[in-house]
Protein backbone atom coordinates (compact mmCIF):
# COMPACT_ATOMS: atom_id res chain seq x y z
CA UNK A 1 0.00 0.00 0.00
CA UNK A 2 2.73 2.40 0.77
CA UNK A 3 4.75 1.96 -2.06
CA UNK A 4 1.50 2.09 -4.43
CA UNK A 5 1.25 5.60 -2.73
CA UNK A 6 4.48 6.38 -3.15
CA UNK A 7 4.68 5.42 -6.47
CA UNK A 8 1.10 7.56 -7.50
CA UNK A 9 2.93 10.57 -5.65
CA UNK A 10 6.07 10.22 -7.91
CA UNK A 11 3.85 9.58 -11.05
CA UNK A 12 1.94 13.32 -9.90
CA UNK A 13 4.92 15.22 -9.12
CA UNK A 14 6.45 14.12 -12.45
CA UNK A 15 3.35 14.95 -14.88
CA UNK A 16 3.15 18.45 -12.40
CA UNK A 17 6.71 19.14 -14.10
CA UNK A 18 6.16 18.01 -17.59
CA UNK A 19 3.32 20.14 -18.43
CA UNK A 20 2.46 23.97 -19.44
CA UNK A 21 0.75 25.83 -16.53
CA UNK A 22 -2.69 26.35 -17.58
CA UNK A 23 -3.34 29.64 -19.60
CA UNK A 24 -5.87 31.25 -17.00
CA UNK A 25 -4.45 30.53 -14.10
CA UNK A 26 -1.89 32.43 -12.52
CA UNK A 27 1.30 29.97 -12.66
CA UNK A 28 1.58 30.20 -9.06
CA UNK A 29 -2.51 30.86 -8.24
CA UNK A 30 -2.97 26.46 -8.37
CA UNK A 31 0.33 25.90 -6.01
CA UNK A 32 -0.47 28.46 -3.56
CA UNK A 33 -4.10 26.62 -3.34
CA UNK A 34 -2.82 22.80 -2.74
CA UNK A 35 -3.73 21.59 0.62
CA UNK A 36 -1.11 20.24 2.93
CA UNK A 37 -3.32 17.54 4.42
CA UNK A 38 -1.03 14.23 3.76
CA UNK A 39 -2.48 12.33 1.15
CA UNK A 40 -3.51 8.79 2.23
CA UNK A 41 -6.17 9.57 4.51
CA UNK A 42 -8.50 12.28 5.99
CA UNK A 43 -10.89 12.88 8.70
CA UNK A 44 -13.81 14.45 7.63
CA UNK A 45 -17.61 14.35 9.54
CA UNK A 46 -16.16 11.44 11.54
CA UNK A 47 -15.30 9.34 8.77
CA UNK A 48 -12.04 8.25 7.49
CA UNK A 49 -12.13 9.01 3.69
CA UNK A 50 -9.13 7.25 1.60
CA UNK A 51 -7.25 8.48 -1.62
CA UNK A 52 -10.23 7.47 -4.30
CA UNK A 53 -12.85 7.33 -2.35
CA UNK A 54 -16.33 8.12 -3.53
CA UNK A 55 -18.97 9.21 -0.28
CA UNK A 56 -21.99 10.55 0.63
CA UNK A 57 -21.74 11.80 4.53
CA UNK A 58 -24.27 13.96 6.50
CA UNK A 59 -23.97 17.03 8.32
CA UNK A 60 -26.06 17.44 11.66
CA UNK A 61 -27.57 20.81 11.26
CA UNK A 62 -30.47 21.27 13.25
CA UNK A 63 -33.99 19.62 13.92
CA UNK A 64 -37.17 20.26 12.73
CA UNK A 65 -40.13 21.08 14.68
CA UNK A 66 -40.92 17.84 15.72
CA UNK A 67 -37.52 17.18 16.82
CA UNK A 68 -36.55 15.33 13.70
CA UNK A 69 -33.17 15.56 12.88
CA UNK A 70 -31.79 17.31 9.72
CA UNK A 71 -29.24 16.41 8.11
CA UNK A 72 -27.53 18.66 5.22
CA UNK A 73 -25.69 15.85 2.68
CA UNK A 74 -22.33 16.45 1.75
CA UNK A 75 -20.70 14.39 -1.13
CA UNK A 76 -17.10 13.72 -1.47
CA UNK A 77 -14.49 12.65 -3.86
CA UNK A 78 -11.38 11.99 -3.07
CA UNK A 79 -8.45 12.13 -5.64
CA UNK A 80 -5.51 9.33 -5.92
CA UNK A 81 -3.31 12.44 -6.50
CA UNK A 82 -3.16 15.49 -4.21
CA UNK A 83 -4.10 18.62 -5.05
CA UNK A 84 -6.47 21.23 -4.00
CA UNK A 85 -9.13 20.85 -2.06
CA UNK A 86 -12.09 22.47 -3.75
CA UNK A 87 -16.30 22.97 -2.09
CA UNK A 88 -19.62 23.64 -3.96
CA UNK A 89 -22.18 24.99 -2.50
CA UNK A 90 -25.90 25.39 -3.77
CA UNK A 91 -29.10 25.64 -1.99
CA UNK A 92 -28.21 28.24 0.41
CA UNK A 93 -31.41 29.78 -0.56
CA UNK A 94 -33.85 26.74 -0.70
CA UNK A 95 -35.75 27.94 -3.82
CA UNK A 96 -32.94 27.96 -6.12
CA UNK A 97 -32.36 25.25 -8.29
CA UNK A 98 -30.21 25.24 -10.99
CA UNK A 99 -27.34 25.23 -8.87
CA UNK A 100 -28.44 22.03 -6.52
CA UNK A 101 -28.25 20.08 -10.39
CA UNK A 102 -24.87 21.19 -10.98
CA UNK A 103 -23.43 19.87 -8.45
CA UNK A 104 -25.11 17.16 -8.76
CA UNK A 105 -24.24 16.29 -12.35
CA UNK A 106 -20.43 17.18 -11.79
CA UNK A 107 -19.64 14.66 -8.94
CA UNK A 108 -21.89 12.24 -11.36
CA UNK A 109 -19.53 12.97 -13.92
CA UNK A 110 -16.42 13.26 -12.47
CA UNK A 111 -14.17 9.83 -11.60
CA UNK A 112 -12.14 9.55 -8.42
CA UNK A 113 -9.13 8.30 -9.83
CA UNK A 114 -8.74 10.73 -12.82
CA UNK A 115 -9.16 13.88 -9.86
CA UNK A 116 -5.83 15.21 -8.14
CA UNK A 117 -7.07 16.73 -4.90
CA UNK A 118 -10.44 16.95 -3.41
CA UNK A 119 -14.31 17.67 -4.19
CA UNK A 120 -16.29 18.65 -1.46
CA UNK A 121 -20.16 19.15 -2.25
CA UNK A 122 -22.95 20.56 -0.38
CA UNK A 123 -25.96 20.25 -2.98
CA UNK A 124 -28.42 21.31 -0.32
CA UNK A 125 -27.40 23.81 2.06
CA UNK A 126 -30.89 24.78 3.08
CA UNK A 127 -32.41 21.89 3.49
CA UNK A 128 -35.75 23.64 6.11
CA UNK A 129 -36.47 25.65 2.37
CA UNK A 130 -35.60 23.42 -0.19
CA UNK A 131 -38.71 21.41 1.60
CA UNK A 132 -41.10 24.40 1.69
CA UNK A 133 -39.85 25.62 -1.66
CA UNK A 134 -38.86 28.66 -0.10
CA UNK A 135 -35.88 31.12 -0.51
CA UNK A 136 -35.50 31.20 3.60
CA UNK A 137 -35.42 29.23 6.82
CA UNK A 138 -38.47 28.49 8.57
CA UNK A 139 -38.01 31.56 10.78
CA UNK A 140 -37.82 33.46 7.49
CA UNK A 141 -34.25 34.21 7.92
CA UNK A 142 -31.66 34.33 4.93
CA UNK A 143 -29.01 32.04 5.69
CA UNK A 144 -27.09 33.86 3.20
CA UNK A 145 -26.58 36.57 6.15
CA UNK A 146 -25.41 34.65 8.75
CA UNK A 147 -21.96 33.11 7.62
CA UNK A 148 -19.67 31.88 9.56
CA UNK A 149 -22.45 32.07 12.10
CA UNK A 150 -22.07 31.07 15.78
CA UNK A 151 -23.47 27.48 17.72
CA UNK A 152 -25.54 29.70 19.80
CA UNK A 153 -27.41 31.79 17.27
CA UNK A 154 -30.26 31.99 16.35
CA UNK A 155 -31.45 28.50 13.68
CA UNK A 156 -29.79 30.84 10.81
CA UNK A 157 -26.40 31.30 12.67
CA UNK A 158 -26.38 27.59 13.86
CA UNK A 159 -26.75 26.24 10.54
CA UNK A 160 -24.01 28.41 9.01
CA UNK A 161 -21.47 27.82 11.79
CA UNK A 162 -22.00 24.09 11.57
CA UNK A 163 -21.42 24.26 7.38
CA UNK A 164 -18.75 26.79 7.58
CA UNK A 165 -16.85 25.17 10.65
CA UNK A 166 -16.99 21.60 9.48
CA UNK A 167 -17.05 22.05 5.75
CA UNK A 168 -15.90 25.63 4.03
CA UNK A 169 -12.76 25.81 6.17
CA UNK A 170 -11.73 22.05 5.23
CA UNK A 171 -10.85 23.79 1.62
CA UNK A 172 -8.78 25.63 -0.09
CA UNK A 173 -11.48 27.41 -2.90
CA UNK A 174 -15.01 27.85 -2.58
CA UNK A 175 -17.38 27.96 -5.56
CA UNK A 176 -21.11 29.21 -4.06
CA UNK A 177 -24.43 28.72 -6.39
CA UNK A 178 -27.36 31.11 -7.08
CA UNK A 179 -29.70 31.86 -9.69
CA UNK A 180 -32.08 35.44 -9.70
CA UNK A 181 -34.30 35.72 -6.73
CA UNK A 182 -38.05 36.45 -6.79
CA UNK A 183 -39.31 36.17 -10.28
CA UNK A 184 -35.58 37.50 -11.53
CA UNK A 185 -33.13 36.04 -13.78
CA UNK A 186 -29.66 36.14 -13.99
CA UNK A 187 -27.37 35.97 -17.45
CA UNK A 188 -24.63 33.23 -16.17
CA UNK A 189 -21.99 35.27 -14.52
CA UNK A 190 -19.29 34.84 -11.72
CA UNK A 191 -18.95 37.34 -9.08
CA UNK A 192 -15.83 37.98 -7.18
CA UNK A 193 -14.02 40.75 -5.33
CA UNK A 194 -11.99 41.33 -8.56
CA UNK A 195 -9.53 43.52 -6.56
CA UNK A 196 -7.74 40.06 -5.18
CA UNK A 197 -5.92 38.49 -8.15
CA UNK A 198 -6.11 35.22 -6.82
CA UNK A 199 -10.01 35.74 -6.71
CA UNK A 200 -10.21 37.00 -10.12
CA UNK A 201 -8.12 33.90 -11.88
CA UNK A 202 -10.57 31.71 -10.02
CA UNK A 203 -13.48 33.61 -11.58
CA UNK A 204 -11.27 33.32 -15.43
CA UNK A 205 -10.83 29.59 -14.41
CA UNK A 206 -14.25 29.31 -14.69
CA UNK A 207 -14.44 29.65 -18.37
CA UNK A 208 -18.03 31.78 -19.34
CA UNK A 209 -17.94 35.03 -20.34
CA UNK A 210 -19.03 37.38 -17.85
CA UNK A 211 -17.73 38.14 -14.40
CA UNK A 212 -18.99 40.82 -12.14
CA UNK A 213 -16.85 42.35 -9.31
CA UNK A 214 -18.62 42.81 -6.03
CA UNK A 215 -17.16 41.98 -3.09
CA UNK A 216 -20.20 40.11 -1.27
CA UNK A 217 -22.42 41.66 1.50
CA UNK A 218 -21.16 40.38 5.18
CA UNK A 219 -23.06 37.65 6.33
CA UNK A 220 -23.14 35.96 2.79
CA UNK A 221 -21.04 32.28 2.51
CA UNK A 222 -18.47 34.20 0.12
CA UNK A 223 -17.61 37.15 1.90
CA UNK A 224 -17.43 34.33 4.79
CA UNK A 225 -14.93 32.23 3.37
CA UNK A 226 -12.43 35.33 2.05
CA UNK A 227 -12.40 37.10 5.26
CA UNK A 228 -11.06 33.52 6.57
CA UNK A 229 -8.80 33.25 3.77
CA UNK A 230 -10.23 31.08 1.68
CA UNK A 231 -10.63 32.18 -1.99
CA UNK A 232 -14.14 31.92 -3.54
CA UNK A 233 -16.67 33.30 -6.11
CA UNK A 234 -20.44 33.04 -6.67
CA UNK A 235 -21.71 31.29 -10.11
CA UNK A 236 -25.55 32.82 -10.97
CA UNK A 237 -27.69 31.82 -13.33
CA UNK A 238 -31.03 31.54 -14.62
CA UNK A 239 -34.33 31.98 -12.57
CA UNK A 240 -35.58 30.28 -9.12
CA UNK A 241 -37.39 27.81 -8.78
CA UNK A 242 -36.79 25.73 -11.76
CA UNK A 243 -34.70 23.62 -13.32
CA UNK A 244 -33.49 25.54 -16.33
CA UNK A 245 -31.24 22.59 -18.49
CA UNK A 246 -29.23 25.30 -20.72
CA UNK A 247 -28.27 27.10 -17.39
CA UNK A 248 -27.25 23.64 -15.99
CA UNK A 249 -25.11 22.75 -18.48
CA UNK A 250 -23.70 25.96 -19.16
CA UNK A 251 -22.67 25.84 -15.12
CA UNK A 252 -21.72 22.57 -15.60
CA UNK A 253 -19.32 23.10 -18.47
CA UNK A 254 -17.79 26.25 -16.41
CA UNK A 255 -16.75 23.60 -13.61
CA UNK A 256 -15.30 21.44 -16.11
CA UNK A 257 -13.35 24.71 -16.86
CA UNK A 258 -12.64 25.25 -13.62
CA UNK A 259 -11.21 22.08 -12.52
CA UNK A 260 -8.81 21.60 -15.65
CA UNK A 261 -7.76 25.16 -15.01
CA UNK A 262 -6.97 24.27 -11.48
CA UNK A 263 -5.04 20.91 -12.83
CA UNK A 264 -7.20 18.79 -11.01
CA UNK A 265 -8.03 16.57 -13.65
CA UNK A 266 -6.74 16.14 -17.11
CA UNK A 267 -7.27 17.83 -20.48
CA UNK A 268 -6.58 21.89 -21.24
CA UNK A 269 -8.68 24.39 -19.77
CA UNK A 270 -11.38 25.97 -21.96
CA UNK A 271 -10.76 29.27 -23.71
CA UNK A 272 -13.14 31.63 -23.77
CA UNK A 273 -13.19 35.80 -23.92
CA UNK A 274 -14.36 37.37 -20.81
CA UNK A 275 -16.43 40.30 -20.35
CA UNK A 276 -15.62 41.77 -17.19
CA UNK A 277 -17.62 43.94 -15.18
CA UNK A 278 -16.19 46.37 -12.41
CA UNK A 279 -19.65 47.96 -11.53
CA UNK A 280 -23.15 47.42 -12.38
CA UNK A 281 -26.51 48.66 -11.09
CA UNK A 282 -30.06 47.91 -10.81
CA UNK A 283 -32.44 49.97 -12.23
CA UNK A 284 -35.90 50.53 -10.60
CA UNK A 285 -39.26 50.97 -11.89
CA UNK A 286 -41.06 54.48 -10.09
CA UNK A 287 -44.82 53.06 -10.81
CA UNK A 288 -46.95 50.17 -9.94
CA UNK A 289 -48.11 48.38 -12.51
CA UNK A 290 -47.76 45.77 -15.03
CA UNK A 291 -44.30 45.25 -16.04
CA UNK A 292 -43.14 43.82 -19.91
CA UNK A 293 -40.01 43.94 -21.53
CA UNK A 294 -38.72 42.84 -24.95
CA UNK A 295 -35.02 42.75 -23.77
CA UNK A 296 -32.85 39.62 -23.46
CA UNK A 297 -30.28 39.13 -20.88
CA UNK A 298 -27.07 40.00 -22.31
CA UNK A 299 -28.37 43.06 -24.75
CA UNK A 300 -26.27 45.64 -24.66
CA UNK A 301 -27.88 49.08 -23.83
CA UNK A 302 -26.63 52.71 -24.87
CA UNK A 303 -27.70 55.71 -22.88
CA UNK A 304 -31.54 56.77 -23.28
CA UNK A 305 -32.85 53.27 -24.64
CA UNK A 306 -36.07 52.11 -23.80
CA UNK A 307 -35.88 48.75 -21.64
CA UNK A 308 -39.08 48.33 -20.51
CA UNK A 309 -42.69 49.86 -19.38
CA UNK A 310 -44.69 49.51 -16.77
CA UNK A 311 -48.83 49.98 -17.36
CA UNK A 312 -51.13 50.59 -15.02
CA UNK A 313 -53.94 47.81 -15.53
CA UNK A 314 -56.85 50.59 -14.42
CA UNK A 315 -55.51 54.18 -15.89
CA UNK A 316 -53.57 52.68 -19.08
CA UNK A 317 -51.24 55.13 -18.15
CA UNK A 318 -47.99 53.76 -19.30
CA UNK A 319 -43.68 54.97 -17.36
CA UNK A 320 -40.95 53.50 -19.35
CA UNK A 321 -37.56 52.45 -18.16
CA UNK A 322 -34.83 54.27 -19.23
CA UNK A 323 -31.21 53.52 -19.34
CA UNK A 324 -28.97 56.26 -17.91
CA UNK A 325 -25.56 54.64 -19.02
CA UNK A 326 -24.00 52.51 -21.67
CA UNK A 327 -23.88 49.00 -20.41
CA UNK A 328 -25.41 44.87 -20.81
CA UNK A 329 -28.25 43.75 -19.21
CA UNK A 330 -26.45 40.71 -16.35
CA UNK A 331 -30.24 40.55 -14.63
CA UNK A 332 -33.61 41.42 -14.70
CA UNK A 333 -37.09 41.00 -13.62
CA UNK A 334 -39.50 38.40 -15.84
CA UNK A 335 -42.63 40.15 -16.76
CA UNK A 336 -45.39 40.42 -13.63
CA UNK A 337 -46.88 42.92 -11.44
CA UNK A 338 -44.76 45.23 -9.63
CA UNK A 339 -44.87 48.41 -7.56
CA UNK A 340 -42.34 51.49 -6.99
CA UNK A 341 -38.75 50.85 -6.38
CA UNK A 342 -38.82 47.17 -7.90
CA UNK A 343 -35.53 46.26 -9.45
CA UNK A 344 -35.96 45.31 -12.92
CA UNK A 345 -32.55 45.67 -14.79
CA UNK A 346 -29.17 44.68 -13.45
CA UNK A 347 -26.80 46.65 -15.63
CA UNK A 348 -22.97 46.23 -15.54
CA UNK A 349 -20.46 47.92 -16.96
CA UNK A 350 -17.73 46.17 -18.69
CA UNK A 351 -14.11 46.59 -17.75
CA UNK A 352 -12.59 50.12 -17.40
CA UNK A 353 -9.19 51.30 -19.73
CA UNK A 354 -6.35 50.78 -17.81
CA UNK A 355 -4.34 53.19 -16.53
CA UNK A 356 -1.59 54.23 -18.51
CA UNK A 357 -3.29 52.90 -21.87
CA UNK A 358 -4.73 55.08 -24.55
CA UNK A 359 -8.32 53.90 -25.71
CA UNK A 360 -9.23 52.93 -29.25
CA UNK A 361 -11.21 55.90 -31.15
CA UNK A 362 -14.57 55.43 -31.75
CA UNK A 363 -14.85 57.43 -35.20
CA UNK A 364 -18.94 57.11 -35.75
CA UNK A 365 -19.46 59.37 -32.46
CA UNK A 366 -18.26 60.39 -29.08
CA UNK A 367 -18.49 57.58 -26.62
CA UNK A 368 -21.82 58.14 -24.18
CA UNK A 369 -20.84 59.38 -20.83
CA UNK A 370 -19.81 57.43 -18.70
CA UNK A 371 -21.70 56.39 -15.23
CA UNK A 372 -21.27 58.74 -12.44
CA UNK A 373 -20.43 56.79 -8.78
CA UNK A 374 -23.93 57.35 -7.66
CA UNK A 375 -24.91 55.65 -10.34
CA UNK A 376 -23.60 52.59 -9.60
CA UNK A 377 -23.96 49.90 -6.58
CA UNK A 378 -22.33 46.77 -6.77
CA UNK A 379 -23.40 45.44 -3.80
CA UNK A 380 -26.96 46.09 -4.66
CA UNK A 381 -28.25 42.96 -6.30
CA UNK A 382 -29.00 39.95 -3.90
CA UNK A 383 -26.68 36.66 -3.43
């Protein structure tokens, strides 16, 4: 046994050495990200989990009213080689659904013994709303504002500290899953404090196109795990509740992307351009009414286009929404009935020119201006 280990070590270190670091990954971004954990075994949940192990453990996390336990599941796969160890989350917010089937579908896919390092999966983080179908706990709490919580919060804070304590801070990256929330959707997208260049290769590794900086509200898993060190980005797409099977995929394919990138299995990473955006807003309607819109996420929008109207089902009398910068459309609301201050269009604002570097001339006209700082609130749209 210990020479087969030995030998699978060499055979790792010696294909590390022989190949190209991957193109969007920082040569030293995977390295600094390997865990240290010796590779032949590992306690996790009070198991013993070997080098190519496949397993499906449970995480105590609270009872229900009745005094049932409940149990969040957490699936692991264990490499023969090491490497990083790298957690998915989804189902933080129990109504959202595309991300639960990601992860999902990628520890279906993906084979123990072709994986260097570690998965760790939490498909179902919210487990009390998953079974009511609802974005909250029962106490209508977020859990997404109680990270890294405490074990003698409130149900919220429990819950988080137990994840966060015996899961998020067994890794080395954290991947977190969303899709829009109430009757919003969300063009695929990774979000990221961009200032952190580790962060923002992770978010490239990911391979789609757009990534949106924002460096996550305290309270929310992300923000969690990078105040403790551990580097991680949010992967949204598509609406909530529903299973949306281009979303899927497309998340699906981006983890394939991610874990290539990372060099934690085999095969290049996939090259794609990426449209990244620094800051990006949400644009509200000022009238109750019925709200329709025409627009597809990812349009881009130029300053004084129409996006959307809002008609009031009594009067007729009809607002539009109007876009007060040049941008694309990362978000917005599906059509339905809305009243004042409802955030219909998440607009972000691709990447800035550098310092230093003259822009291209735009010969047909004078570029629109640009979006003043009160324009713009990164932080604004939910996770």
């Amino acid at each position: 046994m210990r020479l087969a280990t030995l030998l699978l070590l060499l055979a790792a270190s010696a294909r590390a050495q022989g190949e190209a670091p991957a193109a969007s990954v920082a040569p030293d971004a995977a390295a600094q990200s390997v865990t240290s954990v010796p590779w032949d075994m590992v306690e996790l949940l009070g198991q013993t989990v070997a080098a190519g192990d496949r397993r499906r453990l449970s995480l105590r996390a609270g009872e229900s009213f009745a005094g049932d336990a409940v149990d969040i599941p957490v699936l692991v796969l264990r490499g023969t080689t090491p490497g990083p160890t790298l957690c998915l989350v989804a189902g933080v917010h129990g109504d959202e659904l595309n991300g639960i089937e990601i992860v999902r579908k990628v520890f279906e896919e993906v084979v123990p013994h072709d994986l260097s390092g570690m998965l760790l999966g939490v498909p179902v983080a919210n487990v009390h709303g998953l079974r009511r179908s609802s974005r909250y706990l029962p106490d209508q709490r977020d859990l997404n504002r109680f990270f890294p919580g405490h074990p003698g919060g409130s149900s919220a804070s429990r819950i988080a500290s137990a994840l966060f304590e015996n899961v998020v801070e067994r890794c080395d990256l954290l991947v977190d899953f969303h899709t829009g929330s109430f009757q919003r959707t969300n063009l695929p997208q990774v979000r990221g404090d961009l200032k952190s260049p580790r962060i923002l290769e992770l978010a490239k590794g990911f391979s789609i196109g757009e990534i949106v900086h924002s460096s996550g509200r305290a309270g929310t898993l992300r923000r969690a795990a990078v105040d403790a060190g551990i580097p991680a980005v949010t992967f949204e797409a598509g609406e909530p509740l529903r299973f949306q099977a281009e979303e899927i995929e497309r998340g699906a394919a981006g983890l394939r992307g991610l874990l290539a990138a990372l060099r934690m299995t085999s095969g290049g990473p996939l090259r794609r351009p990426h449209r990244i955006y620094y800051r990006s807003r949400w644009l509200r309607v000022n009238d109750g009414g019925i709200f329709l819109t025409e627009r597809k996420l990812g349009d881009a929008v130029q300053v004084g286009d129409p996006l959307g109207t809002v008609t009031d089902p009594v009067t007729n009398e009809r607002s539009t929404v109007i876009a007060p910068f040049r941008g694309r459309i990362i978000g917005m609301a599906v059509p339905q009935v809305v009243i004042p201050g409802f955030a219909a269009f998440h607009i972000g604002v691709e990447q800035p020119v550098p310092d230093g570097v003259e822009p291209e001339p735009e010969p047909e006209e004078p570029a629109p201006p640009s979006p003043r700082p009160d324009q713009l609130d990164p932080e604004e749209a939910p996770e």
